[in-house]
Protein backbone atom coordinates (compact mmCIF):
# COMPACT_ATOMS: atom_id res chain seq x y z
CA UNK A 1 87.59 99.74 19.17
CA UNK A 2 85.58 101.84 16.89
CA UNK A 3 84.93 105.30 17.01
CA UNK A 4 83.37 108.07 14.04
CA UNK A 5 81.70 111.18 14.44
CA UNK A 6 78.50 111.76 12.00
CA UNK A 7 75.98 114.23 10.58
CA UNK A 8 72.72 113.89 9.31
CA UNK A 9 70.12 116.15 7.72
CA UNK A 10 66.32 115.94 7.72
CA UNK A 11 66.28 115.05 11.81
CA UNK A 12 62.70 115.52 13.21
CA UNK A 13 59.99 117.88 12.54
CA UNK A 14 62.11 120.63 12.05
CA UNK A 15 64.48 118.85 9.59
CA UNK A 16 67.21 120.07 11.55
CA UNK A 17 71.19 119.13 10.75
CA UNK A 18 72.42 116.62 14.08
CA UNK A 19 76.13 116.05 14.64
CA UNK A 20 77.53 113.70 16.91
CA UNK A 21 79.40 110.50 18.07
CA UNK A 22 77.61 107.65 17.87
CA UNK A 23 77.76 105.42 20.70
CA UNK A 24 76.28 101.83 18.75
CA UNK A 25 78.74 101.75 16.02
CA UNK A 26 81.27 103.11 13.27
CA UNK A 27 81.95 100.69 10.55
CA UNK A 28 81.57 97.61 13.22
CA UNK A 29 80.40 98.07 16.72
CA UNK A 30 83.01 98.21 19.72
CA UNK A 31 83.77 95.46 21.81
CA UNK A 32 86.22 94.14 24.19
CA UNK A 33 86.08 89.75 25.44
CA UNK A 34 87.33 86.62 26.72
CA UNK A 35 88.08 83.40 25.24
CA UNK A 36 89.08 80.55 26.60
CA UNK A 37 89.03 76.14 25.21
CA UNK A 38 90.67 73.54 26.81
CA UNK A 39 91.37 69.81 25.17
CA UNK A 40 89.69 67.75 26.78
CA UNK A 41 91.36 64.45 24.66
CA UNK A 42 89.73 62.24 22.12
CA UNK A 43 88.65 65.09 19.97
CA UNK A 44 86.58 67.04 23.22
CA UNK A 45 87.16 70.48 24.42
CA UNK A 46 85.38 72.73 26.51
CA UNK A 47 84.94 76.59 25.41
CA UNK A 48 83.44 79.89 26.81
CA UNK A 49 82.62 83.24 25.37
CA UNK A 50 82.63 86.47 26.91
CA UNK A 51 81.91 89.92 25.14
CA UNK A 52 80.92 93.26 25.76
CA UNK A 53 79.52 96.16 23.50
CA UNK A 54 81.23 99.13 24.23
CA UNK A 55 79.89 102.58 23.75
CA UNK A 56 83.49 104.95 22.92
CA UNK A 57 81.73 107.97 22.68
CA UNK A 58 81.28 107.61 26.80
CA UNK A 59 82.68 104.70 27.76
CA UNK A 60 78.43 103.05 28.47
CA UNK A 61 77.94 99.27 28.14
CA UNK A 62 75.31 98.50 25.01
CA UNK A 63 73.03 95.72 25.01
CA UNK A 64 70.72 97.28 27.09
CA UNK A 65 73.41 97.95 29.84
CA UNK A 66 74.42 94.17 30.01
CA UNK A 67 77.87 93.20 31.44
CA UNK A 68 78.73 90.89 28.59
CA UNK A 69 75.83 92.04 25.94
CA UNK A 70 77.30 90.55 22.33
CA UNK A 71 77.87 87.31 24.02
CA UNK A 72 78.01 85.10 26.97
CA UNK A 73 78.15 81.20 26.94
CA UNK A 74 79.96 77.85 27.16
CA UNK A 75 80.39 75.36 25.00
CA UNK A 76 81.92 71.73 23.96
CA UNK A 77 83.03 71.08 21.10
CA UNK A 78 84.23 68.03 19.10
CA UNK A 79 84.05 66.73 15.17
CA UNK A 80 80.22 66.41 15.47
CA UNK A 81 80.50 70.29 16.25
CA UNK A 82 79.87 72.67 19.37
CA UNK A 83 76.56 72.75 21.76
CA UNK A 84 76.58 75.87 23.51
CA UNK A 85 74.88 77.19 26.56
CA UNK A 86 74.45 81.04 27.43
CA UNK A 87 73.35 84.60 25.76
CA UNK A 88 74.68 83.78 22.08
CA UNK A 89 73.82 84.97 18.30
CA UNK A 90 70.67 83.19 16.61
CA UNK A 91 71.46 81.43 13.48
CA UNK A 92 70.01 84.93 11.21
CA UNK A 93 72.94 86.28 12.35
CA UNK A 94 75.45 83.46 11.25
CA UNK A 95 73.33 83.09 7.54
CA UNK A 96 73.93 86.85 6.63
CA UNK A 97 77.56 87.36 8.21
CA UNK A 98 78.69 86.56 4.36
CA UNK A 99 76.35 88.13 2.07
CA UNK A 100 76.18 91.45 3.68
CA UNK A 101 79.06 93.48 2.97
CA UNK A 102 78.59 96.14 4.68
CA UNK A 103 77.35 94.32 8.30
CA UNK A 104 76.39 95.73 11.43
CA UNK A 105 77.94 99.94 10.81
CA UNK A 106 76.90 103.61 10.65
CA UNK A 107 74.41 102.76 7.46
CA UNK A 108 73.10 99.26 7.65
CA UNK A 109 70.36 97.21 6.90
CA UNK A 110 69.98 97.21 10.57
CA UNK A 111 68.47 100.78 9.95
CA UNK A 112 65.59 99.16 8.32
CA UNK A 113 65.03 96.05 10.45
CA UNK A 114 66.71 96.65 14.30
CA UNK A 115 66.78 92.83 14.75
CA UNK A 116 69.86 91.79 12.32
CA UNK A 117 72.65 94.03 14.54
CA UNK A 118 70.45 92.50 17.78
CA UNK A 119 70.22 88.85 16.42
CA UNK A 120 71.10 87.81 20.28
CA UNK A 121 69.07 85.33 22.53
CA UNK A 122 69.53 84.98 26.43
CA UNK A 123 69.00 81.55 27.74
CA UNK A 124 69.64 79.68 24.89
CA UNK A 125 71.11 76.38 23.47
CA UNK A 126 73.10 76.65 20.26
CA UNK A 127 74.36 73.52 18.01
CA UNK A 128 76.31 74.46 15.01
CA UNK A 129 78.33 72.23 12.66
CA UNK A 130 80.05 72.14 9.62
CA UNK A 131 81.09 69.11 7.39
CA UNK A 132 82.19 69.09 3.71
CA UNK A 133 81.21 73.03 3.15
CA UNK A 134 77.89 72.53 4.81
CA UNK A 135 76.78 74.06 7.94
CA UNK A 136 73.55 73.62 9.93
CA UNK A 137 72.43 75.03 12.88
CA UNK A 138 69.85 75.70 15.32
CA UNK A 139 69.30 77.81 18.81
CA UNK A 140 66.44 77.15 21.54
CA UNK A 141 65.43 79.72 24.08
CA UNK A 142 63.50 79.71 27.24
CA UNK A 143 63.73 83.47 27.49
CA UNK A 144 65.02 85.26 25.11
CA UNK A 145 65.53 88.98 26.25
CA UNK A 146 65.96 89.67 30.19
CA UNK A 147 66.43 93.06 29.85
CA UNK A 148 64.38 96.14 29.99
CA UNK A 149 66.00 99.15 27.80
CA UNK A 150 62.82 100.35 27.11
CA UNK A 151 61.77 100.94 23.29
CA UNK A 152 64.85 99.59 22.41
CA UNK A 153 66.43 96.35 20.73
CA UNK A 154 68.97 96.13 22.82
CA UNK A 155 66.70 95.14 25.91
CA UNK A 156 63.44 94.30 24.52
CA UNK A 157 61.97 93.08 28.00
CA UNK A 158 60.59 89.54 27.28
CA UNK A 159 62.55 87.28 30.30
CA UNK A 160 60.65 84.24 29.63
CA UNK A 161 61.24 81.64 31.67
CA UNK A 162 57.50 81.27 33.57
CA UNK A 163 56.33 78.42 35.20
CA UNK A 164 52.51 79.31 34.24
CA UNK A 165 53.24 79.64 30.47
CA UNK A 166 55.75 77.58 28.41
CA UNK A 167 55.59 79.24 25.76
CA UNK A 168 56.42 83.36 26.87
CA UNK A 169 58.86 84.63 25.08
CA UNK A 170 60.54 81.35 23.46
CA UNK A 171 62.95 81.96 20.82
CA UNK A 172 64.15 79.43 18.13
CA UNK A 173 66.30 79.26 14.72
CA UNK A 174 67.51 77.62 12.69
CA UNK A 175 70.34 77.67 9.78
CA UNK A 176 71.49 75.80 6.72
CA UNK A 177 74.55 77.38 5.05
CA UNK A 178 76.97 75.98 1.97
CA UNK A 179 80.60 77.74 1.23
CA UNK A 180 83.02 77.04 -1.34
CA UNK A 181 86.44 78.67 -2.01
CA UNK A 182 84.26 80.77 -5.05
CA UNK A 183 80.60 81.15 -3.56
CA UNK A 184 78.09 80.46 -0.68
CA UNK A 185 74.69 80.33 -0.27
CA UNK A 186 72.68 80.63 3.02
CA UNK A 187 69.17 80.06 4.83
CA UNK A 188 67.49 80.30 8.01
CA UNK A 189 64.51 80.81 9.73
CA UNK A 190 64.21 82.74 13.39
CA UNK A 191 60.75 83.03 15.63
CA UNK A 192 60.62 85.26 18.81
CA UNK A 193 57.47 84.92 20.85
CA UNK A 194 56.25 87.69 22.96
CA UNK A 195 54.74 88.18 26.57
CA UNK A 196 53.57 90.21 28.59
CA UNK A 197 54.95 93.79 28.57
CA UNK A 198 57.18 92.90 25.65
CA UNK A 199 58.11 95.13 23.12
CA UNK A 200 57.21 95.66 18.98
CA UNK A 201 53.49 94.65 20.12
CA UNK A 202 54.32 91.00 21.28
CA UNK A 203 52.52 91.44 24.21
CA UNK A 204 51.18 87.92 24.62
CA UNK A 205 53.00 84.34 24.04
CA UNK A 206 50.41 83.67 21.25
CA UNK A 207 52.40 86.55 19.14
CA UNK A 208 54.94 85.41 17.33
CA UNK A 209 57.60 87.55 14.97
CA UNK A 210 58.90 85.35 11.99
CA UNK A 211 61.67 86.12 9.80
CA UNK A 212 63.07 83.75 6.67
CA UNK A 213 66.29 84.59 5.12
CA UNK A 214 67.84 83.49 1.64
CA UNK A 215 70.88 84.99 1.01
CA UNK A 216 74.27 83.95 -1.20
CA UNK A 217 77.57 85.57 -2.22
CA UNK A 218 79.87 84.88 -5.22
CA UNK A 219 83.60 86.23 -5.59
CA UNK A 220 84.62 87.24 -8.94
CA UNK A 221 88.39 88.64 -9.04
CA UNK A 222 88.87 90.75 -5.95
CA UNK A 223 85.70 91.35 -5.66
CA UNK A 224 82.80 89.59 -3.59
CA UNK A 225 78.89 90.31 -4.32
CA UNK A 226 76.40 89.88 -1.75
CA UNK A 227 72.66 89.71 -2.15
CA UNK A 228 69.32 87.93 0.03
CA UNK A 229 65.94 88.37 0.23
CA UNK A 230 63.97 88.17 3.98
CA UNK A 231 60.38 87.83 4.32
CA UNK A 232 59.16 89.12 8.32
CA UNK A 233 55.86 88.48 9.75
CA UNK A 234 55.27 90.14 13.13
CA UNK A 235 51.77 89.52 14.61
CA UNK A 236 52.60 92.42 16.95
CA UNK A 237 51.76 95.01 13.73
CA UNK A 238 48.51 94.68 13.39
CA UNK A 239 47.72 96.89 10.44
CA UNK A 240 51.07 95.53 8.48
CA UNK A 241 52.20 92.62 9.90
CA UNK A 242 54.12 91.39 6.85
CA UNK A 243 57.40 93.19 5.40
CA UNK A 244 59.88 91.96 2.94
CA UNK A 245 63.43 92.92 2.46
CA UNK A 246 66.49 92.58 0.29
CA UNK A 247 69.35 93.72 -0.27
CA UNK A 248 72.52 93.93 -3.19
CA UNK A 249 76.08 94.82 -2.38
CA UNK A 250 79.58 94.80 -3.62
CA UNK A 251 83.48 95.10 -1.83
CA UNK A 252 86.59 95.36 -3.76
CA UNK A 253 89.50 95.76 -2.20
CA UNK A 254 92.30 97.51 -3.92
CA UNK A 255 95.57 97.31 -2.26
CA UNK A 256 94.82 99.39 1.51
CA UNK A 257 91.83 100.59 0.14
CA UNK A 258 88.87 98.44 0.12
CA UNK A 259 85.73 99.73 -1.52
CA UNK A 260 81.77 98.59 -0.17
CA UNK A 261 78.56 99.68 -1.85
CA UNK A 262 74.92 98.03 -1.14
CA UNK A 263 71.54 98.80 -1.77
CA UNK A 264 68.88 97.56 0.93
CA UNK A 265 65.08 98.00 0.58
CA UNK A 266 62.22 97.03 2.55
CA UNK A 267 58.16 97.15 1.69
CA UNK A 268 55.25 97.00 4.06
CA UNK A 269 52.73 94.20 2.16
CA UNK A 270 49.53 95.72 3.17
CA UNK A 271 50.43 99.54 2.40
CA UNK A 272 52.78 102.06 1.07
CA UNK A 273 55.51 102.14 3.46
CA UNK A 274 58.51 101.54 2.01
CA UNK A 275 61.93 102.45 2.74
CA UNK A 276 65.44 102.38 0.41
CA UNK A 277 68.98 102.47 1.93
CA UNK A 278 71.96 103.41 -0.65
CA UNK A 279 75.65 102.94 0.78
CA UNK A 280 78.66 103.86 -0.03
CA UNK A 281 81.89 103.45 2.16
CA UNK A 282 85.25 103.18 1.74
CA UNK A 283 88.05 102.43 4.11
CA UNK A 284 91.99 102.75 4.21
CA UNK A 285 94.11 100.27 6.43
CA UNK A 286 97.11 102.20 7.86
CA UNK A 287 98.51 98.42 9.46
CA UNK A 288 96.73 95.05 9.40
CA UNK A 289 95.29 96.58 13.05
CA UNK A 290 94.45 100.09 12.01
CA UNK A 291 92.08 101.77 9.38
CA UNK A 292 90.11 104.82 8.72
CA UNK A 293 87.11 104.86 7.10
CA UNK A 294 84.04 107.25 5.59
CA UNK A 295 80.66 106.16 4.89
CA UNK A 296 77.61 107.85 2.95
CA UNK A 297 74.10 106.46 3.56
CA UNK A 298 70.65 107.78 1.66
CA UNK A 299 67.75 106.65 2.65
CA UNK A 300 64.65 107.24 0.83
CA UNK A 301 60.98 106.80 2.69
CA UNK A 302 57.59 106.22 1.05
CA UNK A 303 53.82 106.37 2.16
CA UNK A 304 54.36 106.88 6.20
CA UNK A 305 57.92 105.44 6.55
CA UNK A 306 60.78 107.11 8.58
CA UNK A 307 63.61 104.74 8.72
CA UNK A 308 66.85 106.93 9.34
CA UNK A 309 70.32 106.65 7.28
CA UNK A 310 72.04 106.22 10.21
CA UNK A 311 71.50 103.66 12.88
CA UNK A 312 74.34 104.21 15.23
CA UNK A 313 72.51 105.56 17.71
CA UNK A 314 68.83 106.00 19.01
CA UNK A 315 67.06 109.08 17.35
CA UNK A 316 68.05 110.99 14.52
CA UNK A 317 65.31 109.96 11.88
CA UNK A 318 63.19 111.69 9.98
CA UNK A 319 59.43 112.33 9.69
CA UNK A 320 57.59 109.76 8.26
CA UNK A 321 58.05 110.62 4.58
CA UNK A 322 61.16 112.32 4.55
CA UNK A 323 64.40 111.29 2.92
CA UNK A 324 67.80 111.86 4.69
CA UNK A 325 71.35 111.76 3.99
CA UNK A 326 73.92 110.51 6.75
CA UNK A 327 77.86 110.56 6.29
CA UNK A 328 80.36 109.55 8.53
CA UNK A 329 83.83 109.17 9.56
CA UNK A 330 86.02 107.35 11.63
CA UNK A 331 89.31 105.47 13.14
CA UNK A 332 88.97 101.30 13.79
CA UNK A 333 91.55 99.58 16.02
CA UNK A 334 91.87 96.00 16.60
CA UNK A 335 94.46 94.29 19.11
């Protein structure tokens, strides 16, 4: 469980100051699951999955309102790796889990791009496997959102599944990934397609929204440095359908403290929108199941953007132009 309480200037068009308890996510977002394998012999075993996003602030269900939102499948599994069958991450989310040290928290790269804290398909098959340092994977959906949470990511409202078009909202990814004990490198690819009534302008099965990651880390001491580079083009944006993103970042732990900073920026191609996230956080570990935490975020807009510093909850941004600083504090248990 993970629970802060933030502030934020700059909010709307009367740049007002907004305090509150975010309901997303503090320096990871909330959850509470199930797991279960059983051997099966001869290498086999079955697996399941079952996670929920909890909101602390009131005790609401994320993902759109979904009973088991972060994840929900079964799998086998065996030395040629695990096929799995349910509501599970796409592979973007596995090729960036590494590189990006600060993940899915109060001031992410999620601020600028919704889909990397929402990487999540319903209806899909997974296959992931790792031999020698070297993972691949890959997901296949029939329907990759079932859920309408209206302008949100968490429910984008593209069910799939129709017997008069194959091709509404199909999802599919894919991931090649290298670790050593010193550095890693990632890549992956993810499509969504739209249909009808779907959010970010995918109304129609001909849309498509591509992202391509590269990404890496390297340790050197105590310290690990993250950086990647995405390229997104979403046929739903007509005037700017192309963006591209990247990101640096650093964490160094030092005894309880640990230390995370990370600069994320994304560009619209065909204009001046452009948006640039700065975070700083650090975090103290009372036990190995308790820590505290504060986190500063600046985020700095150009040409009509109005990405927000903080993307623990909906609203809270800016006008388009208009910088903002976020900070935030908070208390993380695990058991």
């Amino acid at each position: 469980m993970d629970t802060a309480v933030e502030t934020m200037n700059n909010v709307g068009a009367n740049k007002s100051n907004l305090t509150r308890m975010p309901n997303l996510t503090g320096s990871v977002p909330s959850r509470l699951g199930f797991r279960g394998r059983e051997d099966l012999g001869g290498g086999l075993s079955a697996s399941f999955t079952l996670e929920m996003g909890i909101g602390t602030d009131s005790g609401a269900l994320n993902q759109g309102g979904r009973g088991f939102g972060r994840q929900s499948f079964v799998s086998l599994n065996g030395p040629w790796g695990s096929l799995g069958l349910g509501r599970q991450y796409t592979m973007l989310f596995w090729s960036v889990l590494d590189a990006d040290v600060i993940g899915p928290s109060l001031h992410s790269m999620g601020n600028l791009d919704s889909y990397f804290p929402n990487a999540r398909a319903d209806n899909a098959i997974s296959y992931k496997g790792t031999f020698s340092g070297l993972t691949v994977g890959a997901t296949y959906s029939f329907g990759r959102d079932a859920v309408n949470a209206g302008p949100s990511p968490g429910g984008t409202n593209c069910a799939g599944e129709s017997s008069t078009d194959s091709k509404t909202c199909r999802e599919w990814s894919a991931m090649l990934k290298y670790d050593t004990a010193a550095w890693g490198a990632a890549f992956a690819h993810d499509e969504l397609r739209g249909g009808p009534g779907a959010f970010a302008g995918l109304t129609s099965s001909d849309k498509v929204d591509k992202r391509t990651m590269l990404n890496g880390y390297v340790k050197l001491g105590g310290a690990k440095i993250g950086a990647g580079y995405m390229r997104r083009k979403n046929d739903g944006y007509v005037a700017s359908p192309r963006n591209d993103l990247w990101f640096v970042g650093v964490t160094y732990p030092m005894g309880p403290w640990t230390v995370d900073a990370q600069y994320n920026q994304l560009k619209y191609k065909d204009n001046a929108d452009k948006g640039q996230l700065m975070v700083l956080r650090g975090t103290y570990n009372l036990s190995k199941r308790t820590a505290v935490y504060a986190s500063l975020g600046y985020v700095k807009n150009s040409g009509n953007a109005a990405f927000g510093a903080s993307g623990a909850q909906a609203g809270g941004t800016p006008m388009p132009g208009v910088n903002q600083t976020g900070f935030g504090a908070g208390v993380r248990h695990t058991f």
